[in-house]
PDB file of N, CA and C in Angstrom:
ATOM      1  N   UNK A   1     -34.903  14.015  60.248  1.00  0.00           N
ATOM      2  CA  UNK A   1     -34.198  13.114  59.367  1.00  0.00           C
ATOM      3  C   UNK A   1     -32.847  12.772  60.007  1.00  0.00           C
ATOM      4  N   UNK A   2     -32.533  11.661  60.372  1.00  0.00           N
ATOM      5  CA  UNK A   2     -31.269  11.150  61.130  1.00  0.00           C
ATOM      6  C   UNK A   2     -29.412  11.216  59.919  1.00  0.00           C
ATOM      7  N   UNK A   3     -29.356  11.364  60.472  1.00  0.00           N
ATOM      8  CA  UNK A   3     -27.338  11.765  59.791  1.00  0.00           C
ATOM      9  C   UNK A   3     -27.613  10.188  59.446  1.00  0.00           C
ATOM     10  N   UNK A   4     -26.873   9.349  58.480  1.00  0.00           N
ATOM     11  CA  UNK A   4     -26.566   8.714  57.759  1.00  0.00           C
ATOM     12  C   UNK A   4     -24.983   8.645  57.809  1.00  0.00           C
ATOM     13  N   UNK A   5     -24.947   7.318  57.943  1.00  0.00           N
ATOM     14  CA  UNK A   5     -23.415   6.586  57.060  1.00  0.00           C
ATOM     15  C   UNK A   5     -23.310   7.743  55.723  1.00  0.00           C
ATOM     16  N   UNK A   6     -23.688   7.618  54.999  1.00  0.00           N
ATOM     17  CA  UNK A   6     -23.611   8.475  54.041  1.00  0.00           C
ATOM     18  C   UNK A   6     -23.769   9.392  53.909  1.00  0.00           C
ATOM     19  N   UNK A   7     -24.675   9.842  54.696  1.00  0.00           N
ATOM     20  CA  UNK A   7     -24.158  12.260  54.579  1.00  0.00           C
ATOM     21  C   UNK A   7     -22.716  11.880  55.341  1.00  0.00           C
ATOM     22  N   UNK A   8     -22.507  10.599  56.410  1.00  0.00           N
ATOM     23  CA  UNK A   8     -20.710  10.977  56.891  1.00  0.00           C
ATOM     24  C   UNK A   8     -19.828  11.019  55.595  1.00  0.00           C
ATOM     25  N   UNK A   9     -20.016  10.263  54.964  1.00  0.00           N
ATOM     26  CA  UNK A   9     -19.098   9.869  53.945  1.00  0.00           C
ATOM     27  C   UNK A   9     -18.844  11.148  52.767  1.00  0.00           C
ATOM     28  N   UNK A  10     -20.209  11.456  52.695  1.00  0.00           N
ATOM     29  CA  UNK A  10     -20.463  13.023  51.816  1.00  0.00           C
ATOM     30  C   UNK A  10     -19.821  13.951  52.563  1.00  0.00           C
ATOM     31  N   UNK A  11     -19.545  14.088  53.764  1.00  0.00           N
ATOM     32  CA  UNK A  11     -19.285  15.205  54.795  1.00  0.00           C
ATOM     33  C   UNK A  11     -17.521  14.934  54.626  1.00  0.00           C
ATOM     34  N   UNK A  12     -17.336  13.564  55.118  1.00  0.00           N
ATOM     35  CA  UNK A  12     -15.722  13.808  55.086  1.00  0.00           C
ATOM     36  C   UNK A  12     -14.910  13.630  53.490  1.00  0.00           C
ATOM     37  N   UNK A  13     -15.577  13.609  52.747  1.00  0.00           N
ATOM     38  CA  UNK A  13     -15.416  13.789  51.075  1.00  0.00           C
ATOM     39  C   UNK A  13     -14.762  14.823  51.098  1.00  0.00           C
ATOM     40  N   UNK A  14     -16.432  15.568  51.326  1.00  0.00           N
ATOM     41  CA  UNK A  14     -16.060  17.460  51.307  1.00  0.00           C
ATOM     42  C   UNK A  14     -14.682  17.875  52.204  1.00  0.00           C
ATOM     43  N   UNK A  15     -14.786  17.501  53.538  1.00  0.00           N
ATOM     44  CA  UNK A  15     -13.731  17.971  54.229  1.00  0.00           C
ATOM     45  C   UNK A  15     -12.267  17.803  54.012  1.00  0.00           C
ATOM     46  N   UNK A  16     -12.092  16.310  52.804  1.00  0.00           N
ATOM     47  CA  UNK A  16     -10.905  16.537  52.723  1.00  0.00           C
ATOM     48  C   UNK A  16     -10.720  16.266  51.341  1.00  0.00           C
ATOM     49  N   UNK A  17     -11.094  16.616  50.269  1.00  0.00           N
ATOM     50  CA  UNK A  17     -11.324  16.683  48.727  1.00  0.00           C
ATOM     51  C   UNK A  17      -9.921  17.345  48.601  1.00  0.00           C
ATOM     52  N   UNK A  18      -9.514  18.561  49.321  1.00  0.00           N
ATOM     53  CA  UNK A  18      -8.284  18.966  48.885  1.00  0.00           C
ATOM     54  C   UNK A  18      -7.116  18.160  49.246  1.00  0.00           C
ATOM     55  N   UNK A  19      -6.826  17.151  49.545  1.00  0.00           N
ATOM     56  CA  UNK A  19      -5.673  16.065  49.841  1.00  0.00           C
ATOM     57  C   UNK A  19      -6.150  14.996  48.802  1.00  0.00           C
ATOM     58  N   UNK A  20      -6.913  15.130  48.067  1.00  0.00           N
ATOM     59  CA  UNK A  20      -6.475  14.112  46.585  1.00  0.00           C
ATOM     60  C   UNK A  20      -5.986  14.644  45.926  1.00  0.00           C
ATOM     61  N   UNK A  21      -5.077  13.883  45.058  1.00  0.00           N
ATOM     62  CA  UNK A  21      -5.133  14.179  43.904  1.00  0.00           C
ATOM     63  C   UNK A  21      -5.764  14.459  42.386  1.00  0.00           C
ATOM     64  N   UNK A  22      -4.753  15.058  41.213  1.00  0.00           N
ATOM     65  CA  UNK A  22      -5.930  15.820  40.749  1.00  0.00           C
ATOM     66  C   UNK A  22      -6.668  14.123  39.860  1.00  0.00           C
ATOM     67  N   UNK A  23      -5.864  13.328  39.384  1.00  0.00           N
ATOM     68  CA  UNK A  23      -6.820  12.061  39.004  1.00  0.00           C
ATOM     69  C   UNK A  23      -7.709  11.476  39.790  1.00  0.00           C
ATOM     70  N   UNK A  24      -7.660  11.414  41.375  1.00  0.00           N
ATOM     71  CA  UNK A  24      -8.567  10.761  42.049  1.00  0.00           C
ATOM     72  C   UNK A  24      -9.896  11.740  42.352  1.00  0.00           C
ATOM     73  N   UNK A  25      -9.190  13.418  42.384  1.00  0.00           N
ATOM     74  CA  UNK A  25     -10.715  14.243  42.166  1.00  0.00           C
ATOM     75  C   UNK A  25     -11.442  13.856  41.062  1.00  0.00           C
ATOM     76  N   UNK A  26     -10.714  13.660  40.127  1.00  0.00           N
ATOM     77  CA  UNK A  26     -11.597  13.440  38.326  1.00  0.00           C
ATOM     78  C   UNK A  26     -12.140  11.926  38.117  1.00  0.00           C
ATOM     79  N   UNK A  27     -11.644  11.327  38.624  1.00  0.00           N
ATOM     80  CA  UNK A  27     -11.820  10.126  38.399  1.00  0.00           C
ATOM     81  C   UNK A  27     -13.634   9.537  38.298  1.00  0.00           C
ATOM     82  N   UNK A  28     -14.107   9.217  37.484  1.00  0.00           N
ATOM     83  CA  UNK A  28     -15.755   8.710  37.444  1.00  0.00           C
ATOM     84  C   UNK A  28     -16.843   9.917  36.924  1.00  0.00           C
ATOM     85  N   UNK A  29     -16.000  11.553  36.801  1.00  0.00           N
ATOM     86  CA  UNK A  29     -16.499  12.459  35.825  1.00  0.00           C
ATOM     87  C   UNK A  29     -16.532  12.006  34.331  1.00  0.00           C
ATOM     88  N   UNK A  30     -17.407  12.522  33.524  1.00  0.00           N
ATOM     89  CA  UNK A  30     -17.547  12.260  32.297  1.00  0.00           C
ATOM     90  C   UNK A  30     -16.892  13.823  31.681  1.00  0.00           C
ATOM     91  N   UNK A  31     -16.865  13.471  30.533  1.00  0.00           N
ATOM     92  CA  UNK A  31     -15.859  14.252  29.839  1.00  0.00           C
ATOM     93  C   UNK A  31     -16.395  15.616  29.883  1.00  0.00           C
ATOM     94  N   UNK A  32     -17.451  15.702  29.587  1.00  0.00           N
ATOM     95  CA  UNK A  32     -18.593  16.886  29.913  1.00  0.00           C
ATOM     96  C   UNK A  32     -18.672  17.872  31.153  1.00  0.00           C
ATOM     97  N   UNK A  33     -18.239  16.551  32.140  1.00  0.00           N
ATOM     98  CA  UNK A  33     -18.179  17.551  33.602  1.00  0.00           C
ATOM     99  C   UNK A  33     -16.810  17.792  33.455  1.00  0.00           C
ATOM    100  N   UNK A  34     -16.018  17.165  33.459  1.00  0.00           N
ATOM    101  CA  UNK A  34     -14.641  18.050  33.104  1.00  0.00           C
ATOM    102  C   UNK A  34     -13.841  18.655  32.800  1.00  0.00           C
ATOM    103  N   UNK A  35     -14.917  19.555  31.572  1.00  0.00           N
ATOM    104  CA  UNK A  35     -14.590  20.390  30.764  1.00  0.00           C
ATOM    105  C   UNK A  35     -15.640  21.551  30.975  1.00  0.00           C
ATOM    106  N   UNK A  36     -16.441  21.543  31.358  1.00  0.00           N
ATOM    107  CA  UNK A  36     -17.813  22.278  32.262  1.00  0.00           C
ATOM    108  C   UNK A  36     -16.977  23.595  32.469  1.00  0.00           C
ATOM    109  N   UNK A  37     -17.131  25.031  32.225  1.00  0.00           N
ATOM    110  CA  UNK A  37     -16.978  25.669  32.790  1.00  0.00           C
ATOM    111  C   UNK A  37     -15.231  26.300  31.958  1.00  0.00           C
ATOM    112  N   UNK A  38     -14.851  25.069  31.284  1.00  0.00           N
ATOM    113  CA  UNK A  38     -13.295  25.741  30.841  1.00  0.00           C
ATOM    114  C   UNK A  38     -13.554  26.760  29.671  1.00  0.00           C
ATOM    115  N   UNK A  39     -12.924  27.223  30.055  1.00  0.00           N
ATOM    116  CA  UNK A  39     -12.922  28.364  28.278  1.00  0.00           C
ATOM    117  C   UNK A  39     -11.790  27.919  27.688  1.00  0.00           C
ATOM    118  N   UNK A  40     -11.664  28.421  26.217  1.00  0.00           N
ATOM    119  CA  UNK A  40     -11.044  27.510  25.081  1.00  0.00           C
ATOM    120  C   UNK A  40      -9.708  27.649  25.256  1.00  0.00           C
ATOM    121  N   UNK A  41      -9.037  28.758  25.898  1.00  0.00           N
ATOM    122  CA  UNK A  41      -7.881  29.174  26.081  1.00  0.00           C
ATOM    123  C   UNK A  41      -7.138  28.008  27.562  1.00  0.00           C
ATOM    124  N   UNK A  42      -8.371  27.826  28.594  1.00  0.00           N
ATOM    125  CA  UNK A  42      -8.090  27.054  29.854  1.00  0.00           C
ATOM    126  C   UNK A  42      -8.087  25.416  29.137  1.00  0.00           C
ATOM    127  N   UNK A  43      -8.877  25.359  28.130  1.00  0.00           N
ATOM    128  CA  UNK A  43      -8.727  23.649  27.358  1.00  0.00           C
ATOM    129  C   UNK A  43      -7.318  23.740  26.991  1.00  0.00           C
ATOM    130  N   UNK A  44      -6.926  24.547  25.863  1.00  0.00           N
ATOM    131  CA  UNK A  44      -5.540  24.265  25.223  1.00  0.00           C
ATOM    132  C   UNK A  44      -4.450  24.529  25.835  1.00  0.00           C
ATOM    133  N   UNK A  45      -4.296  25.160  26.897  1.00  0.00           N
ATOM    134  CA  UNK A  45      -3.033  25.108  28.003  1.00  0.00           C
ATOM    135  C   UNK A  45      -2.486  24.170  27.667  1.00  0.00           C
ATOM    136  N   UNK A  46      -1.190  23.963  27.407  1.00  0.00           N
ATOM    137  CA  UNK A  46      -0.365  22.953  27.574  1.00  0.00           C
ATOM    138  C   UNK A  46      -0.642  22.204  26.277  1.00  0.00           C
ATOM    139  N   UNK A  47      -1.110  22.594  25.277  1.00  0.00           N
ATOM    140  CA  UNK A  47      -0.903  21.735  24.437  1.00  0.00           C
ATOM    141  C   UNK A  47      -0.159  21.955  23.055  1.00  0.00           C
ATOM    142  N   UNK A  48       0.560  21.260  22.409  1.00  0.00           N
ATOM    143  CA  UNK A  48       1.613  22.097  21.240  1.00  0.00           C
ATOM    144  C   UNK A  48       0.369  22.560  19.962  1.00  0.00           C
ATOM    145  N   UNK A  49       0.906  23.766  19.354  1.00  0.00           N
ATOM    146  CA  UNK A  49       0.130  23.966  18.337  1.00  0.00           C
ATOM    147  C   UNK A  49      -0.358  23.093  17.796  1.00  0.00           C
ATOM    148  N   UNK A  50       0.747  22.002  16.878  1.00  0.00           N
ATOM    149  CA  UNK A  50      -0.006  20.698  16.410  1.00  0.00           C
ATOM    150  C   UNK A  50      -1.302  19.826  16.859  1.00  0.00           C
ATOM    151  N   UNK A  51      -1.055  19.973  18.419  1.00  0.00           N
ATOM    152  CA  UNK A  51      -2.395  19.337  19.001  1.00  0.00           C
ATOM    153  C   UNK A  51      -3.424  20.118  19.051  1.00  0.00           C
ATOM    154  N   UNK A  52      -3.500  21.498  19.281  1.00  0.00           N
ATOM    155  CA  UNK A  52      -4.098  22.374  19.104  1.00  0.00           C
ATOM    156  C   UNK A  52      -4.853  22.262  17.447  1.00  0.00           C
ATOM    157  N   UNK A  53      -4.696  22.019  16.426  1.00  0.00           N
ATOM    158  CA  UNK A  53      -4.821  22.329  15.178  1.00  0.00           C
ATOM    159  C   UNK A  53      -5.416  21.401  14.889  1.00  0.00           C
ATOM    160  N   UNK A  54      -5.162  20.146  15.323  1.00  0.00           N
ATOM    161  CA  UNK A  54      -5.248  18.559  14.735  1.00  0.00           C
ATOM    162  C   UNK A  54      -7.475  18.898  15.099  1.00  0.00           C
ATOM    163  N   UNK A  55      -7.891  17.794  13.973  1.00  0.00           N
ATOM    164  CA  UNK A  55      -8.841  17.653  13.850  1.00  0.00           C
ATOM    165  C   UNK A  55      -9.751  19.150  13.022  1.00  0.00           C
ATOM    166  N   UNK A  56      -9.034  20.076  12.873  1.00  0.00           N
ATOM    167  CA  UNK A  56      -9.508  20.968  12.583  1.00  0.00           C
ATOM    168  C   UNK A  56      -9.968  21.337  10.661  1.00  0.00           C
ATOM    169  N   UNK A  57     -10.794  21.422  10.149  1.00  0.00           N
ATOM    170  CA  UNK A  57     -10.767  21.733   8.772  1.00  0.00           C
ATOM    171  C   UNK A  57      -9.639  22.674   8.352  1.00  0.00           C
ATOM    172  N   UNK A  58      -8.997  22.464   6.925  1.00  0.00           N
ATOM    173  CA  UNK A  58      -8.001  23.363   6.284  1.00  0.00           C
ATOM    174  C   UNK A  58      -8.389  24.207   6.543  1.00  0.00           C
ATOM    175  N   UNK A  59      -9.718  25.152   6.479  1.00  0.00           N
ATOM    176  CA  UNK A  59     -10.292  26.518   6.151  1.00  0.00           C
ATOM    177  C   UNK A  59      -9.848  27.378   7.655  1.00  0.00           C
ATOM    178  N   UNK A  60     -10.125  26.353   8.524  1.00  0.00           N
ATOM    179  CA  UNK A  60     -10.066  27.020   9.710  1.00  0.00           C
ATOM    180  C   UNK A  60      -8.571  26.781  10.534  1.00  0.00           C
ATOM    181  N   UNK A  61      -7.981  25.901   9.843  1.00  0.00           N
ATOM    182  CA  UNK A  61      -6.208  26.033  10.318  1.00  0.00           C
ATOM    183  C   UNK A  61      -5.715  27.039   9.466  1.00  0.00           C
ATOM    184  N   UNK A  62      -6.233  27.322   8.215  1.00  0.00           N
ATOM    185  CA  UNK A  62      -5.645  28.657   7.548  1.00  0.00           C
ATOM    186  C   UNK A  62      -6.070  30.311   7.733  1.00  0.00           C
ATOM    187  N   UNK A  63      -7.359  29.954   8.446  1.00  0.00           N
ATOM    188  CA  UNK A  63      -7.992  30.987   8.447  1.00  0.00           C
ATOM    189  C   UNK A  63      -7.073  32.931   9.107  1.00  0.00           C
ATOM    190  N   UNK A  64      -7.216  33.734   8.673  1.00  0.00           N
ATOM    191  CA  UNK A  64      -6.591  34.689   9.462  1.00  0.00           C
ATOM    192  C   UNK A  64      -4.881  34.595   9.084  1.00  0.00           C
ATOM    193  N   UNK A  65      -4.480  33.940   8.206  1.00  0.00           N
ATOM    194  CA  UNK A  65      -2.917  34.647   7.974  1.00  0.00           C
ATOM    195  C   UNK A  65      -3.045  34.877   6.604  1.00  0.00           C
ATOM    196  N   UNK A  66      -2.013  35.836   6.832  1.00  0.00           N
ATOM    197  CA  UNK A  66      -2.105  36.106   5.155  1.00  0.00           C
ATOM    198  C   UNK A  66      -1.631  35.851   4.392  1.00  0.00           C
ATOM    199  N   UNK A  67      -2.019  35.775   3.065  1.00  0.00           N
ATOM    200  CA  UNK A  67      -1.672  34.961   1.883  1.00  0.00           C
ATOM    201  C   UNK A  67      -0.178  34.678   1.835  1.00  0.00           C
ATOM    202  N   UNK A  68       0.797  35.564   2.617  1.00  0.00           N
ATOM    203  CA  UNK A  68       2.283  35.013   2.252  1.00  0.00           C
ATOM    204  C   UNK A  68       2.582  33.874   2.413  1.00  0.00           C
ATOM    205  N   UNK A  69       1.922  34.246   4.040  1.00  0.00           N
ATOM    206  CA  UNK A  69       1.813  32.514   4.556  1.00  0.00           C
ATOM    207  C   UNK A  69       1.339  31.263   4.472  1.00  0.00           C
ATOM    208  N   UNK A  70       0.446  31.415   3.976  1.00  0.00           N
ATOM    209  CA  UNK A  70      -0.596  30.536   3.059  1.00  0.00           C
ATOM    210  C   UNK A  70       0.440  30.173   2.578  1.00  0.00           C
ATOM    211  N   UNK A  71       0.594  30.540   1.220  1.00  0.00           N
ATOM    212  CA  UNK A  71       1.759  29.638  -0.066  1.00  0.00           C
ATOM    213  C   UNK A  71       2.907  30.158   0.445  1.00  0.00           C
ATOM    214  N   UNK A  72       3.668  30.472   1.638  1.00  0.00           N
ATOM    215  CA  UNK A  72       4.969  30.104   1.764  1.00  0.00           C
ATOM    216  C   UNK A  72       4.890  28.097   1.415  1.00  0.00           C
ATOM    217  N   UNK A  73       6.231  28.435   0.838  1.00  0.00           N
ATOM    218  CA  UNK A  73       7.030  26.999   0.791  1.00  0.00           C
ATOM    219  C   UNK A  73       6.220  26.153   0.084  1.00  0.00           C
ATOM    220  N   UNK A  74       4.969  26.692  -0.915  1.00  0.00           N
ATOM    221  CA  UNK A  74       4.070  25.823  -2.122  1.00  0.00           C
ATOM    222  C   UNK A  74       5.493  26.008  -2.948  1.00  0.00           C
ATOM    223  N   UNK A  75       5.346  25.213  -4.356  1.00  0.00           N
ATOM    224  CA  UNK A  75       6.203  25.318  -5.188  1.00  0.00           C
ATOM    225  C   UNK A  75       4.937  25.785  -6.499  1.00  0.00           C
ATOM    226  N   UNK A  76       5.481  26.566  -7.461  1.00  0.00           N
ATOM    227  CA  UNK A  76       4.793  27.656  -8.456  1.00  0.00           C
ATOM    228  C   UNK A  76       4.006  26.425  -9.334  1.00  0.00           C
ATOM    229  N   UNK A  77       3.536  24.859  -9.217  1.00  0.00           N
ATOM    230  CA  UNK A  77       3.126  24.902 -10.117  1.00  0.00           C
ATOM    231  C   UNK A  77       1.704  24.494  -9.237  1.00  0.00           C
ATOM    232  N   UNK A  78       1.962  24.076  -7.691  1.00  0.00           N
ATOM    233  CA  UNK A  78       0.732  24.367  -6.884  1.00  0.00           C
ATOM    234  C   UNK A  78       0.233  25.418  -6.519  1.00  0.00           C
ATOM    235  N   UNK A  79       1.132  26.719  -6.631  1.00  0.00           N
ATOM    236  CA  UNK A  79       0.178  27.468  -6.649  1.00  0.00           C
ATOM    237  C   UNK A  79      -0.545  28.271  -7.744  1.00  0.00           C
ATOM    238  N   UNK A  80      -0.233  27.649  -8.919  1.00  0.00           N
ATOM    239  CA  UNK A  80      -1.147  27.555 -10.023  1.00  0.00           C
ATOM    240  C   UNK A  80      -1.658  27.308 -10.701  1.00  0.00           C
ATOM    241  N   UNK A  81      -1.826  25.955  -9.848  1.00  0.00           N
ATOM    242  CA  UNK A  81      -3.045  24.870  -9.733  1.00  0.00           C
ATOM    243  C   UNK A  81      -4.259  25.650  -9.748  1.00  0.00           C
ATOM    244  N   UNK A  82      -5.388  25.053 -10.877  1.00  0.00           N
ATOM    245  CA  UNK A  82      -6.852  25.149 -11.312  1.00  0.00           C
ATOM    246  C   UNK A  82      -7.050  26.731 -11.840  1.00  0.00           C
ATOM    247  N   UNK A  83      -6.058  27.583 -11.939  1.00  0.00           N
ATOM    248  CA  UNK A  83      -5.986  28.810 -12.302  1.00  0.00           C
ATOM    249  C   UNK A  83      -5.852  29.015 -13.765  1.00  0.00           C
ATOM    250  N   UNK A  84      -7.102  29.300 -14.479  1.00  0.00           N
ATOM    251  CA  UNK A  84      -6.961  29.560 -15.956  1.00  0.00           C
ATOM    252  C   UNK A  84      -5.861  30.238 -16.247  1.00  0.00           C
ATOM    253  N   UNK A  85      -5.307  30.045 -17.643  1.00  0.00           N
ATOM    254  CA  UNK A  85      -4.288  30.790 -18.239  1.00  0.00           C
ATOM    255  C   UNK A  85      -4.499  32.394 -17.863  1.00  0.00           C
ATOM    256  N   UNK A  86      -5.448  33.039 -18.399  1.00  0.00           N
ATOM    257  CA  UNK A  86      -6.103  34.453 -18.537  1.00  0.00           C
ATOM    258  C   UNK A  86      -5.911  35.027 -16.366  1.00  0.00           C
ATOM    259  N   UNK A  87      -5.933  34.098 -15.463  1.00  0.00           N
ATOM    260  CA  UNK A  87      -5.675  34.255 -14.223  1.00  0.00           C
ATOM    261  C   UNK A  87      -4.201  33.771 -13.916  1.00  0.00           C
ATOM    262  N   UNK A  88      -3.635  33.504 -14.845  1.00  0.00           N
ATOM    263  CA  UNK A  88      -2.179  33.151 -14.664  1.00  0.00           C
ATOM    264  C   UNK A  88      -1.647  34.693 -15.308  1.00  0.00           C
ATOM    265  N   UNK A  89      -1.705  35.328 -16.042  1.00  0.00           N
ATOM    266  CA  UNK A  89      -1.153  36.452 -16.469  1.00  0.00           C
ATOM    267  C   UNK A  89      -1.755  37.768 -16.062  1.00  0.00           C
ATOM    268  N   UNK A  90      -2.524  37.622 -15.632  1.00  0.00           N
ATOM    269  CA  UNK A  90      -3.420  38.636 -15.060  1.00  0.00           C
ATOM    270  C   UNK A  90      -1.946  39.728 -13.963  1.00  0.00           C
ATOM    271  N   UNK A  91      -2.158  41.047 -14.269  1.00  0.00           N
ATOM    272  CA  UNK A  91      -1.083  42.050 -13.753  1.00  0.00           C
ATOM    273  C   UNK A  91       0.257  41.852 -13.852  1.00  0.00           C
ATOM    274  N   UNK A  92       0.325  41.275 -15.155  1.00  0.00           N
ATOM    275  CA  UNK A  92       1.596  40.842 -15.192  1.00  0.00           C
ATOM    276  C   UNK A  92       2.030  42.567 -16.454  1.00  0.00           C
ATOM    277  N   UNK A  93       3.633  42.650 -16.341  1.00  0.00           N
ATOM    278  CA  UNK A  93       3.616  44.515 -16.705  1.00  0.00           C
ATOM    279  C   UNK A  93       3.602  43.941 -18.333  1.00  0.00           C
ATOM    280  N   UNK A  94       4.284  45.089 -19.039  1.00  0.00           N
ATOM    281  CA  UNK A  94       4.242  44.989 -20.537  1.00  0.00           C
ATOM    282  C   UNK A  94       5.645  44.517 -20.552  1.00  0.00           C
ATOM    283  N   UNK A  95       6.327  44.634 -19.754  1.00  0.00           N
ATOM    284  CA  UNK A  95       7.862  44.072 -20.185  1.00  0.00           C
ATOM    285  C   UNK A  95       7.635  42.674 -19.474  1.00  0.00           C
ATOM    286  N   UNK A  96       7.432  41.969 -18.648  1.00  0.00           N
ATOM    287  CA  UNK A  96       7.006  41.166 -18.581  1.00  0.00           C
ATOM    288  C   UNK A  96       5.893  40.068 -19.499  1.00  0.00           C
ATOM    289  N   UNK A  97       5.337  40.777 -19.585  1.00  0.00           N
ATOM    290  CA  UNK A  97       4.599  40.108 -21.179  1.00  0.00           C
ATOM    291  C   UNK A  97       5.222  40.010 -22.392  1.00  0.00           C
ATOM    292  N   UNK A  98       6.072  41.031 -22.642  1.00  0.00           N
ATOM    293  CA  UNK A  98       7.040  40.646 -23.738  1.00  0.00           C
ATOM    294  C   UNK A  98       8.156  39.596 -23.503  1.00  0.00           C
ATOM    295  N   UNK A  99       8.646  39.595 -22.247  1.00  0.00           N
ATOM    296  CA  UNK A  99       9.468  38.127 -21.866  1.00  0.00           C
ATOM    297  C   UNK A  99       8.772  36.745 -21.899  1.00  0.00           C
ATOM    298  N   UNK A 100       7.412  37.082 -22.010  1.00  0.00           N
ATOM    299  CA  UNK A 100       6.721  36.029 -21.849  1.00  0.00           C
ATOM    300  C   UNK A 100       6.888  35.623 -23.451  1.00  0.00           C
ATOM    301  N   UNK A 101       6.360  36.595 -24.315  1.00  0.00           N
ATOM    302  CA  UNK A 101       6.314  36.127 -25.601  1.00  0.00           C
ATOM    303  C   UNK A 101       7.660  36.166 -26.365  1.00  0.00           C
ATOM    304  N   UNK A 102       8.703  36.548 -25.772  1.00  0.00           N
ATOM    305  CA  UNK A 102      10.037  35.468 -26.270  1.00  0.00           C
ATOM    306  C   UNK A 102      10.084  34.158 -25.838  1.00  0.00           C
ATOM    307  N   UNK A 103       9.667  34.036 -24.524  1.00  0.00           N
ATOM    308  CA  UNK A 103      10.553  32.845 -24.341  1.00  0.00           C
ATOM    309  C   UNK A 103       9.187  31.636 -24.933  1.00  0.00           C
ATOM    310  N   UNK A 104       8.093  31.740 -25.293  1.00  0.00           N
ATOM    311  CA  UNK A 104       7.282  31.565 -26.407  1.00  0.00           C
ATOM    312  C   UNK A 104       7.770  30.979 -27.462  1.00  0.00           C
ATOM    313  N   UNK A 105       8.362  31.917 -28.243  1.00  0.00           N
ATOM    314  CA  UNK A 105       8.927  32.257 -29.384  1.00  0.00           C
ATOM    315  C   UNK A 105      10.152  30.662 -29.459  1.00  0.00           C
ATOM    316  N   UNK A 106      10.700  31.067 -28.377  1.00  0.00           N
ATOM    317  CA  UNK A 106      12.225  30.278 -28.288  1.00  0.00           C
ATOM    318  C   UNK A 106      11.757  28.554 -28.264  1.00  0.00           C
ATOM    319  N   UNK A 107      10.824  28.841 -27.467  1.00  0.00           N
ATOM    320  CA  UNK A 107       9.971  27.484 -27.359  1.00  0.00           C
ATOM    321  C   UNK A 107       9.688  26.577 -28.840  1.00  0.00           C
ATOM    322  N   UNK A 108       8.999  27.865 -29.467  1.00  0.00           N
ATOM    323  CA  UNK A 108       8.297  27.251 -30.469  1.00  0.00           C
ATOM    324  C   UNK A 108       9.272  26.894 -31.514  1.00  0.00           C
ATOM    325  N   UNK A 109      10.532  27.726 -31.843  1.00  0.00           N
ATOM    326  CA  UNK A 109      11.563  27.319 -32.716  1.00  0.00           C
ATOM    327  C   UNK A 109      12.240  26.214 -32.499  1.00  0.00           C
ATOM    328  N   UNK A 110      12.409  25.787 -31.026  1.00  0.00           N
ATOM    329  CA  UNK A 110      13.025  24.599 -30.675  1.00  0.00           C
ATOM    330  C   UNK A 110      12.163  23.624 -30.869  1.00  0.00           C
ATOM    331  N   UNK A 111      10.755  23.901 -30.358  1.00  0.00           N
ATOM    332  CA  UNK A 111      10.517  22.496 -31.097  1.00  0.00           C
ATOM    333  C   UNK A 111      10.142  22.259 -32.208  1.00  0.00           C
ATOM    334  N   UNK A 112      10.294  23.252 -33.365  1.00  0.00           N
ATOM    335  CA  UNK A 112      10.251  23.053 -35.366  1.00  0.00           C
ATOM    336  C   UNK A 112      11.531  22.634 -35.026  1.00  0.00           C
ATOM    337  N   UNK A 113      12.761  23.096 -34.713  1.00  0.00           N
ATOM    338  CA  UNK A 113      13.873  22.602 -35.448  1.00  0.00           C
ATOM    339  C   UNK A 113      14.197  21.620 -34.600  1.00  0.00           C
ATOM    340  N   UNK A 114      13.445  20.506 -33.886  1.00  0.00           N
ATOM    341  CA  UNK A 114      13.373  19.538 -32.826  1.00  0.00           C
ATOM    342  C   UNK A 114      12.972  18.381 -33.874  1.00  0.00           C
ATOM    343  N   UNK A 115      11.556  18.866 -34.766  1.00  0.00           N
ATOM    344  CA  UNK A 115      10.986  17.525 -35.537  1.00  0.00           C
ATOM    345  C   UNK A 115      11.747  17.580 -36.754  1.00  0.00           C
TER     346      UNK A 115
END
């Protein structure tokens, strides 16, 4: 089988592939070959958390911290959002429950002597 114009061209490719650059090595790969072989840690190099996160479901941008962090910086009436009453008081102490049922109380007088 005779050498070819083209095994030359394949031959001096190879021989000097390391004097391109890294866009002209990549250049005409599909996204598939260019990512071939990276592990998830070698993908996100260089990229800010935000980009890191983006596209991702809530479940799995929240996943693994704990609840402080979760509702840090919610305000108390999102985080007791869809939470029945009976799960709104739930471990709450006996002196606490009695503050609850004054300020009840105070409620309810203000608004009789309101109408």
């Amino acid at each position: 089988m005779p050498y070819t114009v083209e095994d030359y061209r394949k031959d001096y490719v190879r021989e000097h592939i390391d004097k391109l650059s890294p866009e002209e090595r990549s250049r005409g790969l599909s996204l598939e070959e260019r990512l071939r072989g990276l592990s998830p840690e070698e993908r996100s190099r260089g990229l800010s958390l935000e980009e890191r996160l983006r596209g991702l479901p809530p479940e799995e941008r929240l996943r693994g911290l704990p609840p402080e962090e979760r509702l840090r910086g919610l305000p108390p009436e999102e985080r007791l959002r869809g939470l029945p009453p009976e799960e709104r008081l739930r471990g709450l102490s006996e002196e606490e429950l009695q503050k609850l049922a004054e300020i009840i109380m105070k409620q309810r007088e203000q608004k009789s002597s309101g109408n």
